[in-house]
PDB file of N, CA and C in Angstrom:
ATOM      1  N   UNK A   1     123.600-105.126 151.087  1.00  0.00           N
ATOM      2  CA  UNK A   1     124.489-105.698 150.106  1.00  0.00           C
ATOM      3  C   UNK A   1     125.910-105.311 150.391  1.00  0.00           C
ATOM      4  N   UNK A   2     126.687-106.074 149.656  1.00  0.00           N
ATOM      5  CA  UNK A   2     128.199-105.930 150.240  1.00  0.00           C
ATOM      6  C   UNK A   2     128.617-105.889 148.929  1.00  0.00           C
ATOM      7  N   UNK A   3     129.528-104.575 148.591  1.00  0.00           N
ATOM      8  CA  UNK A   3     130.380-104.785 146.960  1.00  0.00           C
ATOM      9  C   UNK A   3     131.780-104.209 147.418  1.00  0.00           C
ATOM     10  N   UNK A   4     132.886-104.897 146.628  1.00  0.00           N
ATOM     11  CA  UNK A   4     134.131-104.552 146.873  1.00  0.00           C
ATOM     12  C   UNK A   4     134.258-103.740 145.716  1.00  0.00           C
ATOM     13  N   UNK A   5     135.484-102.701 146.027  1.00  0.00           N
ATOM     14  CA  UNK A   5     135.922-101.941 144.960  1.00  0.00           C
ATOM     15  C   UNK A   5     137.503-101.573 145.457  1.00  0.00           C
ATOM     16  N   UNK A   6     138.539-102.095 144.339  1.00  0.00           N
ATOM     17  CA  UNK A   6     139.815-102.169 144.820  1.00  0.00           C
ATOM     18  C   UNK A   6     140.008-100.795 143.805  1.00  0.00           C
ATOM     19  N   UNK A   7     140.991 -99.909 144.302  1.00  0.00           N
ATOM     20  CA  UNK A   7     141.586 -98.839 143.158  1.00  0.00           C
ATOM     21  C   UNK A   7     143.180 -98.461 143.467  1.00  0.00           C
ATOM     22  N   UNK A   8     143.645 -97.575 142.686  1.00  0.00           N
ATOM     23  CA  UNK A   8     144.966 -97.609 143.318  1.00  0.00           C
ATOM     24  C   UNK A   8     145.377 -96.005 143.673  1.00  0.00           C
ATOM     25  N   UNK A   9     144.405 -95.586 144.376  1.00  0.00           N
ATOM     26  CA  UNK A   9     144.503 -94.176 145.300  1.00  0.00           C
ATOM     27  C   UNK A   9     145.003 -94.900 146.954  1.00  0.00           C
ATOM     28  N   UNK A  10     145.611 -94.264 147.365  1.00  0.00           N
ATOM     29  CA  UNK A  10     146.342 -94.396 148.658  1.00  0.00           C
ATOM     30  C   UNK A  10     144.813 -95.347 149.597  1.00  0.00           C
ATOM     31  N   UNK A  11     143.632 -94.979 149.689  1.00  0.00           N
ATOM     32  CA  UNK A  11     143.189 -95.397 150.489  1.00  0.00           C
ATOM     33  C   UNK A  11     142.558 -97.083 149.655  1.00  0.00           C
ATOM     34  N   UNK A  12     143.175 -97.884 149.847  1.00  0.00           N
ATOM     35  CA  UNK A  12     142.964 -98.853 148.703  1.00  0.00           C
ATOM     36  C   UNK A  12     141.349-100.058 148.869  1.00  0.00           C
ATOM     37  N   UNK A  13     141.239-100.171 149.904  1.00  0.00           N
ATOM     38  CA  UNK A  13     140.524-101.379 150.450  1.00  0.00           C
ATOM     39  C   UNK A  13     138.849-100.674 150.967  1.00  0.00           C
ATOM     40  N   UNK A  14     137.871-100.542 149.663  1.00  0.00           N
ATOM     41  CA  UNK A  14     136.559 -99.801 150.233  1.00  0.00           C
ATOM     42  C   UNK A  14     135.278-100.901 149.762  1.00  0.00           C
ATOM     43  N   UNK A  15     134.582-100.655 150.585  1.00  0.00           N
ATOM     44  CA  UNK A  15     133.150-101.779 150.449  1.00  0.00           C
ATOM     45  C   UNK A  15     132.187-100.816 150.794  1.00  0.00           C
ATOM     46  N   UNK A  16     131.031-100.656 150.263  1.00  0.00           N
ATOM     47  CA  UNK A  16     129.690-100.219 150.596  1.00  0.00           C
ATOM     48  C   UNK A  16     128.446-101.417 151.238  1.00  0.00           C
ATOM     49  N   UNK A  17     128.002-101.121 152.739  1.00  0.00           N
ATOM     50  CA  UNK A  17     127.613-101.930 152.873  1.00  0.00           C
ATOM     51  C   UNK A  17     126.108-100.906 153.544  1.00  0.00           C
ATOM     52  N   UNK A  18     124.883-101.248 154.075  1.00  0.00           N
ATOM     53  CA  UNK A  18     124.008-100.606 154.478  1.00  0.00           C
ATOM     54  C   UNK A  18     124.010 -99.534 153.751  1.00  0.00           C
ATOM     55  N   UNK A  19     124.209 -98.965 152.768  1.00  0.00           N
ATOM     56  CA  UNK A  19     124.005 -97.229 152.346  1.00  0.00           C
ATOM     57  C   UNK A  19     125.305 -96.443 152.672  1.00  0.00           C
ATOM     58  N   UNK A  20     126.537 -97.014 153.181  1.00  0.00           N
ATOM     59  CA  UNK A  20     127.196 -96.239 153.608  1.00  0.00           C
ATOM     60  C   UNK A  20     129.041 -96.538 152.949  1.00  0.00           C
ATOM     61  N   UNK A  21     129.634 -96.075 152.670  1.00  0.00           N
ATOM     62  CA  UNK A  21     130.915 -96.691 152.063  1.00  0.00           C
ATOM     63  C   UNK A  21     131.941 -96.487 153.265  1.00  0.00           C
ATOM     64  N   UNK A  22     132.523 -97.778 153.271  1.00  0.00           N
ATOM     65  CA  UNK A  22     133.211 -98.400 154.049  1.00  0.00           C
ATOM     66  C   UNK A  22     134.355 -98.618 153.567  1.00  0.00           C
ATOM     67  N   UNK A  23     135.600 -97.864 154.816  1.00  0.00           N
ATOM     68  CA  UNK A  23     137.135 -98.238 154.472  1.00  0.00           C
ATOM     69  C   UNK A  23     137.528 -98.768 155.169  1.00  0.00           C
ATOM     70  N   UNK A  24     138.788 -99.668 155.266  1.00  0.00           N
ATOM     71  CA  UNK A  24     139.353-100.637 156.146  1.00  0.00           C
ATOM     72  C   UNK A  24     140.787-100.224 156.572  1.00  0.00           C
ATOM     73  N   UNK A  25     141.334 -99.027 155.729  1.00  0.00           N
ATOM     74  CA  UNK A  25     142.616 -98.777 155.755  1.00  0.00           C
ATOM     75  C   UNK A  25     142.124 -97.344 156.645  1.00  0.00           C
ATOM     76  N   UNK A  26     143.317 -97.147 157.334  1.00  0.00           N
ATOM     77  CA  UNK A  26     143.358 -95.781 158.170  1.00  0.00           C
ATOM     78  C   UNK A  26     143.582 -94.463 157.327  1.00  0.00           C
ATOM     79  N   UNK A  27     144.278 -95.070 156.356  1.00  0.00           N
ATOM     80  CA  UNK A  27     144.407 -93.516 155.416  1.00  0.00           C
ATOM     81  C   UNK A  27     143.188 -93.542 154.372  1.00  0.00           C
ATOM     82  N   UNK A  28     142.310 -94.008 154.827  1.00  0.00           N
ATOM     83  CA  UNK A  28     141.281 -93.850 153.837  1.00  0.00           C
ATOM     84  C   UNK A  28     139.952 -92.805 154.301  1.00  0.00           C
ATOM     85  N   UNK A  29     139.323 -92.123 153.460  1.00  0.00           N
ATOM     86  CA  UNK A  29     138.621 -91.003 153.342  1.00  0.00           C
ATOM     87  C   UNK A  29     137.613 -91.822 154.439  1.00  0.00           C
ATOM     88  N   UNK A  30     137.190 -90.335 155.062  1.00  0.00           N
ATOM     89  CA  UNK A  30     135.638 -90.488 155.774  1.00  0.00           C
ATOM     90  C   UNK A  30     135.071 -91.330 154.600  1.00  0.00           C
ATOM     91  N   UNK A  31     133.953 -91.482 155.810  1.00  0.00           N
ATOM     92  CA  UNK A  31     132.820 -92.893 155.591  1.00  0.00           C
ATOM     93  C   UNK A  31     131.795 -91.701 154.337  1.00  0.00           C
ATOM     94  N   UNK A  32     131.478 -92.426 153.270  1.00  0.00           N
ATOM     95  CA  UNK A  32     130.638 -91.506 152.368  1.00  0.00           C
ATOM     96  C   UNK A  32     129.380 -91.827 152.709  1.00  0.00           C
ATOM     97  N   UNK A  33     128.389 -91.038 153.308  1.00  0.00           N
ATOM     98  CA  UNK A  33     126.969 -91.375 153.280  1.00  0.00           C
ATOM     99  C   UNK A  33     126.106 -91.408 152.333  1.00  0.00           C
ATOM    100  N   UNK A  34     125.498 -92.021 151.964  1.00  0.00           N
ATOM    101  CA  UNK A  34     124.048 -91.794 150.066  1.00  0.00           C
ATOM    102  C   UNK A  34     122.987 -91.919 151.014  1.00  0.00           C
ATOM    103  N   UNK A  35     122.380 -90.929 150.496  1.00  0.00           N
ATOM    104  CA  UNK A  35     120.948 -91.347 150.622  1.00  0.00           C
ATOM    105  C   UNK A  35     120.027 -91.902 150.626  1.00  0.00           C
ATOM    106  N   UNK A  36     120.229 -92.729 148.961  1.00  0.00           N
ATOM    107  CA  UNK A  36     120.012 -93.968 148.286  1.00  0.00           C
ATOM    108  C   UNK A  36     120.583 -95.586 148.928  1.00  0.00           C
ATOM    109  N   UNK A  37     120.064 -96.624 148.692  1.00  0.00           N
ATOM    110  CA  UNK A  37     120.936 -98.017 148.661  1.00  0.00           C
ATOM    111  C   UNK A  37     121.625 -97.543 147.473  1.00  0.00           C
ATOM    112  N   UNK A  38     122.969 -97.524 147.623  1.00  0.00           N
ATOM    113  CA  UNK A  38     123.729 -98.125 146.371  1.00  0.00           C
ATOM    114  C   UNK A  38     123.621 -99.136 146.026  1.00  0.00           C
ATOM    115  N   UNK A  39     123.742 -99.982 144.632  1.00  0.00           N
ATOM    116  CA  UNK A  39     123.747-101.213 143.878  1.00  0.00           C
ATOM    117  C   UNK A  39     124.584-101.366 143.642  1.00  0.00           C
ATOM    118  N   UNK A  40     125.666-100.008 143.205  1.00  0.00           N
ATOM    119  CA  UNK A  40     127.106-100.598 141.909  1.00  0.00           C
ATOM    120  C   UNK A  40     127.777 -99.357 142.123  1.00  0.00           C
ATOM    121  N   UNK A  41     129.011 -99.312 141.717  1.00  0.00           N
ATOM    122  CA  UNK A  41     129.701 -98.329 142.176  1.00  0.00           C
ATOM    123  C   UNK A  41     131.410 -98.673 140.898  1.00  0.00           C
ATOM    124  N   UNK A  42     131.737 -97.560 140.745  1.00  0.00           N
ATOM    125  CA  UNK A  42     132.988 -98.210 139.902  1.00  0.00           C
ATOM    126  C   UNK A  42     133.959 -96.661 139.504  1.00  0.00           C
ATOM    127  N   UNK A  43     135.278 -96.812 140.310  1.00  0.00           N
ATOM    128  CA  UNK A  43     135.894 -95.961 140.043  1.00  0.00           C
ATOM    129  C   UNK A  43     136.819 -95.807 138.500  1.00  0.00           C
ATOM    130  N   UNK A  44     137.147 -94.137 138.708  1.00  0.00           N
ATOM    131  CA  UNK A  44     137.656 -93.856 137.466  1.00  0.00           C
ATOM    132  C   UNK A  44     139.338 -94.193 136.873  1.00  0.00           C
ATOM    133  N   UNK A  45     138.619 -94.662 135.521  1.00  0.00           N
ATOM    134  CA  UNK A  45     140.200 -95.205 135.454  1.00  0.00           C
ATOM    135  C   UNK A  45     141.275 -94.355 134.887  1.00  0.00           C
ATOM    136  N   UNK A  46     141.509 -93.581 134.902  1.00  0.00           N
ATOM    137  CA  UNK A  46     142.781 -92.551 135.143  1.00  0.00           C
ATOM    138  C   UNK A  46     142.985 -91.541 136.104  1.00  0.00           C
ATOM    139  N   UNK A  47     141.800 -91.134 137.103  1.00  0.00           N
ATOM    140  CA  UNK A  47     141.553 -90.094 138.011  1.00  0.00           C
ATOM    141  C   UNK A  47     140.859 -91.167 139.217  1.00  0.00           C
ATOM    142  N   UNK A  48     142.015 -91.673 140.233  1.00  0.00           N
ATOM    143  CA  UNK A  48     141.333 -92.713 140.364  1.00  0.00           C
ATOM    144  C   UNK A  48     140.425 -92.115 142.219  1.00  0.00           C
ATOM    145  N   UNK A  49     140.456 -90.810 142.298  1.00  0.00           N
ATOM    146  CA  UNK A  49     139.588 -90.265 143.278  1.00  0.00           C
ATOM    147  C   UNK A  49     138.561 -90.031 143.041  1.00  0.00           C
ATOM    148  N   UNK A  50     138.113 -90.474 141.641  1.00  0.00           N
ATOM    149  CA  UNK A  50     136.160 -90.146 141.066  1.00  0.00           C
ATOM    150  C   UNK A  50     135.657 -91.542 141.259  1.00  0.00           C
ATOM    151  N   UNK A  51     134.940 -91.166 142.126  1.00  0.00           N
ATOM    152  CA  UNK A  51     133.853 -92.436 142.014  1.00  0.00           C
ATOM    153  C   UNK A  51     132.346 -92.268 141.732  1.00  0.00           C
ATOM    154  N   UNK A  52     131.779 -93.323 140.479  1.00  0.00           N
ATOM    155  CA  UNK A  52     130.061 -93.075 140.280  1.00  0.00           C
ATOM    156  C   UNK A  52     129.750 -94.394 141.057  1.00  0.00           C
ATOM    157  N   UNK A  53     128.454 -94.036 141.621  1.00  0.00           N
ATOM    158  CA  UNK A  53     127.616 -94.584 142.316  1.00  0.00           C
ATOM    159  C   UNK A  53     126.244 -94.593 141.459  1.00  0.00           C
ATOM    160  N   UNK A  54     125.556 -95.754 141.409  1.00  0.00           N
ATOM    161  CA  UNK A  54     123.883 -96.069 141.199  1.00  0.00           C
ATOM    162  C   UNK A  54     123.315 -96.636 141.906  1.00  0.00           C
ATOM    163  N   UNK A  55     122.550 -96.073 142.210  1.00  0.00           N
ATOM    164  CA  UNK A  55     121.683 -96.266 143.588  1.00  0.00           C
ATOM    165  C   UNK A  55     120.306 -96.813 143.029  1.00  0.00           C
ATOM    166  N   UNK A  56     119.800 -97.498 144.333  1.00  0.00           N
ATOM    167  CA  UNK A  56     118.168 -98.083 143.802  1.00  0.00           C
ATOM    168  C   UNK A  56     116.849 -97.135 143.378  1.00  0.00           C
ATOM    169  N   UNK A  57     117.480 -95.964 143.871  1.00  0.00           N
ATOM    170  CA  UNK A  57     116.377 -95.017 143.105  1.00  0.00           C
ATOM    171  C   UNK A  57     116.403 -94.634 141.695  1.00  0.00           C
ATOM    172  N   UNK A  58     117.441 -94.655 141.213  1.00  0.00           N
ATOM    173  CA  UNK A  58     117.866 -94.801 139.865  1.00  0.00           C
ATOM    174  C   UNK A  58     118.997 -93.738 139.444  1.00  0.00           C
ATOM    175  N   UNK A  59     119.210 -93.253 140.184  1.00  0.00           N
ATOM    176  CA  UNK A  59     120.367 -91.961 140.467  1.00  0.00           C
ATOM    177  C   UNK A  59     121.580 -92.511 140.295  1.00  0.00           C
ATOM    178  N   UNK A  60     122.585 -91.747 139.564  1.00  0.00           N
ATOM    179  CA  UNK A  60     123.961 -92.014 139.442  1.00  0.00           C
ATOM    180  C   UNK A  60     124.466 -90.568 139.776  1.00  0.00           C
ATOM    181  N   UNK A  61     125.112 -90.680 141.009  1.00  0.00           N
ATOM    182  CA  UNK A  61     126.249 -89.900 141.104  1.00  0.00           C
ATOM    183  C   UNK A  61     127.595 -90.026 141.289  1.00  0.00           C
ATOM    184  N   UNK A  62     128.320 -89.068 140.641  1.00  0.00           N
ATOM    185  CA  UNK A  62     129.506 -89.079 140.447  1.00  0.00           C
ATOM    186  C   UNK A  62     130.267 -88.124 141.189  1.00  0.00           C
ATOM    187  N   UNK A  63     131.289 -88.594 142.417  1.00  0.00           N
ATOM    188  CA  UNK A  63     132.268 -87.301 143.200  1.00  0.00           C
ATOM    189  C   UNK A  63     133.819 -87.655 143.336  1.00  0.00           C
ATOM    190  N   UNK A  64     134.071 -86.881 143.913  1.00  0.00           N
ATOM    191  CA  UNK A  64     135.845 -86.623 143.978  1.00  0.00           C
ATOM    192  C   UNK A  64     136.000 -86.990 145.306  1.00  0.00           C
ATOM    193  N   UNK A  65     136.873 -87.479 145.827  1.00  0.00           N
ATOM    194  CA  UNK A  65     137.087 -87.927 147.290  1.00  0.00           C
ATOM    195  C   UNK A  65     138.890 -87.994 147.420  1.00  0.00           C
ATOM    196  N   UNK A  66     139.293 -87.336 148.967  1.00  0.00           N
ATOM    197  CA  UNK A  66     140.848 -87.377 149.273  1.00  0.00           C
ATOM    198  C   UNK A  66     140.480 -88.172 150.531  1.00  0.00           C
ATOM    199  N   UNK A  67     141.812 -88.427 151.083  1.00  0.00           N
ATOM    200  CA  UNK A  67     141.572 -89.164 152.427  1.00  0.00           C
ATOM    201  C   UNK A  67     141.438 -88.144 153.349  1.00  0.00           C
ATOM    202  N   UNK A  68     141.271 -86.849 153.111  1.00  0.00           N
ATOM    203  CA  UNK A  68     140.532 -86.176 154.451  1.00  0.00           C
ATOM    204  C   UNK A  68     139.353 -86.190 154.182  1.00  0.00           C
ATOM    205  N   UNK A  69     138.441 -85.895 152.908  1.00  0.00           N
ATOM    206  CA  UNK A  69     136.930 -85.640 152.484  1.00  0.00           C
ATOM    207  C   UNK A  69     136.527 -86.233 151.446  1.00  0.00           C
ATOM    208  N   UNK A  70     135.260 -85.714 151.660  1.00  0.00           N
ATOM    209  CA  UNK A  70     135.043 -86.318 150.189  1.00  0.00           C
ATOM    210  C   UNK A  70     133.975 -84.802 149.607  1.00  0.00           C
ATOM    211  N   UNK A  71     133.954 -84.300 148.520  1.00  0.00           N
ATOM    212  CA  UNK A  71     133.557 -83.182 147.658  1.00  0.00           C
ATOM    213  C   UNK A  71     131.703 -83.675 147.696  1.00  0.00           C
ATOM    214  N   UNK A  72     130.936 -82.833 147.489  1.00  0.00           N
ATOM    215  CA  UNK A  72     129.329 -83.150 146.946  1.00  0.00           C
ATOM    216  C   UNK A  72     129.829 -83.783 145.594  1.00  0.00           C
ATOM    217  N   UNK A  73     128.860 -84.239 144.888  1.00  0.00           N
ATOM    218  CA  UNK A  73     128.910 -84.736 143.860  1.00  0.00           C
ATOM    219  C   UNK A  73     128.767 -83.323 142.966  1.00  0.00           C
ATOM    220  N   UNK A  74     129.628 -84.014 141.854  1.00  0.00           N
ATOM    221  CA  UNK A  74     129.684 -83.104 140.615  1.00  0.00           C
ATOM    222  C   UNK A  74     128.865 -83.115 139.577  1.00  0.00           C
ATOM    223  N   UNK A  75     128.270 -84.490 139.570  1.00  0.00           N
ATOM    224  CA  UNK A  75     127.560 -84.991 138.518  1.00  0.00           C
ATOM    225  C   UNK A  75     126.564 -85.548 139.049  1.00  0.00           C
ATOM    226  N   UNK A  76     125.032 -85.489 139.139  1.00  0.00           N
ATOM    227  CA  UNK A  76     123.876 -85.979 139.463  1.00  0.00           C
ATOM    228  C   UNK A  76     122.843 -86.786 138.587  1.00  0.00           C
ATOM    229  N   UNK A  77     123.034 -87.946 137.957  1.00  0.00           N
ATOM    230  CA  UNK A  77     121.572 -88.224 136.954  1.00  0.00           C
ATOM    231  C   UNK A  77     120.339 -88.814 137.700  1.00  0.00           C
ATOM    232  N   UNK A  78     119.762 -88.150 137.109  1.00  0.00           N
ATOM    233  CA  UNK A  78     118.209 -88.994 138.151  1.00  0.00           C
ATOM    234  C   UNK A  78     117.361 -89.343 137.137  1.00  0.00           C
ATOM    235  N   UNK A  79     116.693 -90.783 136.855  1.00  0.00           N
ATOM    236  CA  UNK A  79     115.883 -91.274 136.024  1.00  0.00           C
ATOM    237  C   UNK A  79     114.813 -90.445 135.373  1.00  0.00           C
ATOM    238  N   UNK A  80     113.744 -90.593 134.637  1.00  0.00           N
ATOM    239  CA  UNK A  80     112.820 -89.878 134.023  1.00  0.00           C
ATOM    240  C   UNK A  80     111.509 -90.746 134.648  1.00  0.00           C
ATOM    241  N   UNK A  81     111.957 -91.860 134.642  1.00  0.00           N
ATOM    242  CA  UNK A  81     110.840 -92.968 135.120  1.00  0.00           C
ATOM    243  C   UNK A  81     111.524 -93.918 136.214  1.00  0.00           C
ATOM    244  N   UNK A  82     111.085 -92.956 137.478  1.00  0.00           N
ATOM    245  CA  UNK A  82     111.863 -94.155 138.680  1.00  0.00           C
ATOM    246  C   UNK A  82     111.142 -95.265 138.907  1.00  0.00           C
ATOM    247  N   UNK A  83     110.211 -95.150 138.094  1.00  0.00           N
ATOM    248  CA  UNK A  83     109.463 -96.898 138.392  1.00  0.00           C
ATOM    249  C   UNK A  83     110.020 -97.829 137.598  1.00  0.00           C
ATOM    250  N   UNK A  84     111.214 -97.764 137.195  1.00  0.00           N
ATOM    251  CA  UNK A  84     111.905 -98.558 136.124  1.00  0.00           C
ATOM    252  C   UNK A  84     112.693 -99.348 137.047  1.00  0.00           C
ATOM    253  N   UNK A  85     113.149 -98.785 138.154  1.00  0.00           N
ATOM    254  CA  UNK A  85     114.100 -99.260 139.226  1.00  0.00           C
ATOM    255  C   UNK A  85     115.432 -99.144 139.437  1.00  0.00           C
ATOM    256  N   UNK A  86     116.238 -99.280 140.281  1.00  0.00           N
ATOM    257  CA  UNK A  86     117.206 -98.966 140.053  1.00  0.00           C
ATOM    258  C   UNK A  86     118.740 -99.095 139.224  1.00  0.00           C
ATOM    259  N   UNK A  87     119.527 -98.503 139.536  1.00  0.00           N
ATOM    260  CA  UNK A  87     120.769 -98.802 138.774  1.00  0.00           C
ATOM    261  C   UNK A  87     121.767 -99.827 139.456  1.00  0.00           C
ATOM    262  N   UNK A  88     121.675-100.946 138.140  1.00  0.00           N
ATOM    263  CA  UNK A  88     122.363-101.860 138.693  1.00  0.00           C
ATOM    264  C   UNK A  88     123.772-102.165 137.916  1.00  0.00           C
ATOM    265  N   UNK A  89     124.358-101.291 137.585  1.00  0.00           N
ATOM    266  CA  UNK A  89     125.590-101.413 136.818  1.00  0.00           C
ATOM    267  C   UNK A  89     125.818-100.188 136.166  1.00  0.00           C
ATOM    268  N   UNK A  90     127.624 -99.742 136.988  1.00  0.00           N
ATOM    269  CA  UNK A  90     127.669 -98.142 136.880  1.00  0.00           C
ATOM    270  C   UNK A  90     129.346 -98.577 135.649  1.00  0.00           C
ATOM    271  N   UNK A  91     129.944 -98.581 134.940  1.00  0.00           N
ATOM    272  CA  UNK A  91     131.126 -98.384 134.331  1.00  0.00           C
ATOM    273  C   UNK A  91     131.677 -97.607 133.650  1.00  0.00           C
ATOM    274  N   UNK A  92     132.817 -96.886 133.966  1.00  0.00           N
ATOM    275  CA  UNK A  92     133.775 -96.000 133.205  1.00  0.00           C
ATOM    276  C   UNK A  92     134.049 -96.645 131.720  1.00  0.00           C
ATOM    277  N   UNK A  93     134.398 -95.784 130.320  1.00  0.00           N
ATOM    278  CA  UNK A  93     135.090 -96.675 129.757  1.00  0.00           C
ATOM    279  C   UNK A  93     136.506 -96.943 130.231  1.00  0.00           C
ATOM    280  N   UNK A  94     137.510 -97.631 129.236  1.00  0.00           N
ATOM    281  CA  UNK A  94     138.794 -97.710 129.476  1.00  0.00           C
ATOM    282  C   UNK A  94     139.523 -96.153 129.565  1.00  0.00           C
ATOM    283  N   UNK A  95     138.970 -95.432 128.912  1.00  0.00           N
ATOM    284  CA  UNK A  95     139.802 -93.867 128.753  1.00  0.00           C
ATOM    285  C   UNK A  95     139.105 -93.088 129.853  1.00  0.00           C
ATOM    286  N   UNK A  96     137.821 -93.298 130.003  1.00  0.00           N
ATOM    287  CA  UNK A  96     137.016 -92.745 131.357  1.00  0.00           C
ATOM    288  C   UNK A  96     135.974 -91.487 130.820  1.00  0.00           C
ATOM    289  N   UNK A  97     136.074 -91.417 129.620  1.00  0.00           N
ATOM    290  CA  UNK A  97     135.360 -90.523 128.951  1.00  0.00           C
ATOM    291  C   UNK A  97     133.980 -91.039 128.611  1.00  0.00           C
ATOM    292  N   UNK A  98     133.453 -91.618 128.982  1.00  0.00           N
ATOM    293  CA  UNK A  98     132.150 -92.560 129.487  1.00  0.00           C
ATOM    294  C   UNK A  98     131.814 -93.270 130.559  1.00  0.00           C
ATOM    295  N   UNK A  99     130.758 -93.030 130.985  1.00  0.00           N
ATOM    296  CA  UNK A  99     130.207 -94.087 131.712  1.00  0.00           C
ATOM    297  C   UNK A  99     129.055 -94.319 131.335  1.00  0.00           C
ATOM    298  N   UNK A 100     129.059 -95.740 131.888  1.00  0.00           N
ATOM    299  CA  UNK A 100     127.709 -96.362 131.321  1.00  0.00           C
ATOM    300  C   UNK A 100     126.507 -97.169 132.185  1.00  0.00           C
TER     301      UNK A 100
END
């Protein structure tokens, strides 16, 4: 799958494609590897170096990323019932004090 995600941190232009997140700009952070297929992905809207990820196992994680690295994740959820399937829609609220 192919998803765009525009933000307005220096490295601007990122797509996740095969499991792997993809930048197009030179000042943009190493390539992030998941473990998981990601489904959805949606950065934070006032801290705009957090990005959550939901993956097809049902996992949402959430990390910090600069254009030299990117941090482990800070935040890990993993389903109760992964036979439910995965996460297909990750969103901050407007203040960022949620996601959903």
């Amino acid at each position: 799958g192919l998803f765009i995600a525009i933000n307005t941190y220096s490295c601007q232009r990122s797509f996740v494609m095969a499991g792997v997140l993809v930048t197009e700009d030179s000042n943009a952070p190493p390539e992030l590897e998941l473990d998981e297929v990601p489904l959805a992905l949606d950065f934070h809207p006032t801290a705009n170096n957090v990005l959550a990820v939901g993956s097809i196992d049902g996992s949402v994680r959430v990390s910090r990323f600069t254009c030299d690295a990117h941090e482990p994740a800070f935040l890990v959820a993993t389903p109760f019932d992964s036979s439910a399937g995965g996460v297909r829609s990750v969103r901050f609220s407007q203040d960022g004090q949620v996601l959903w």
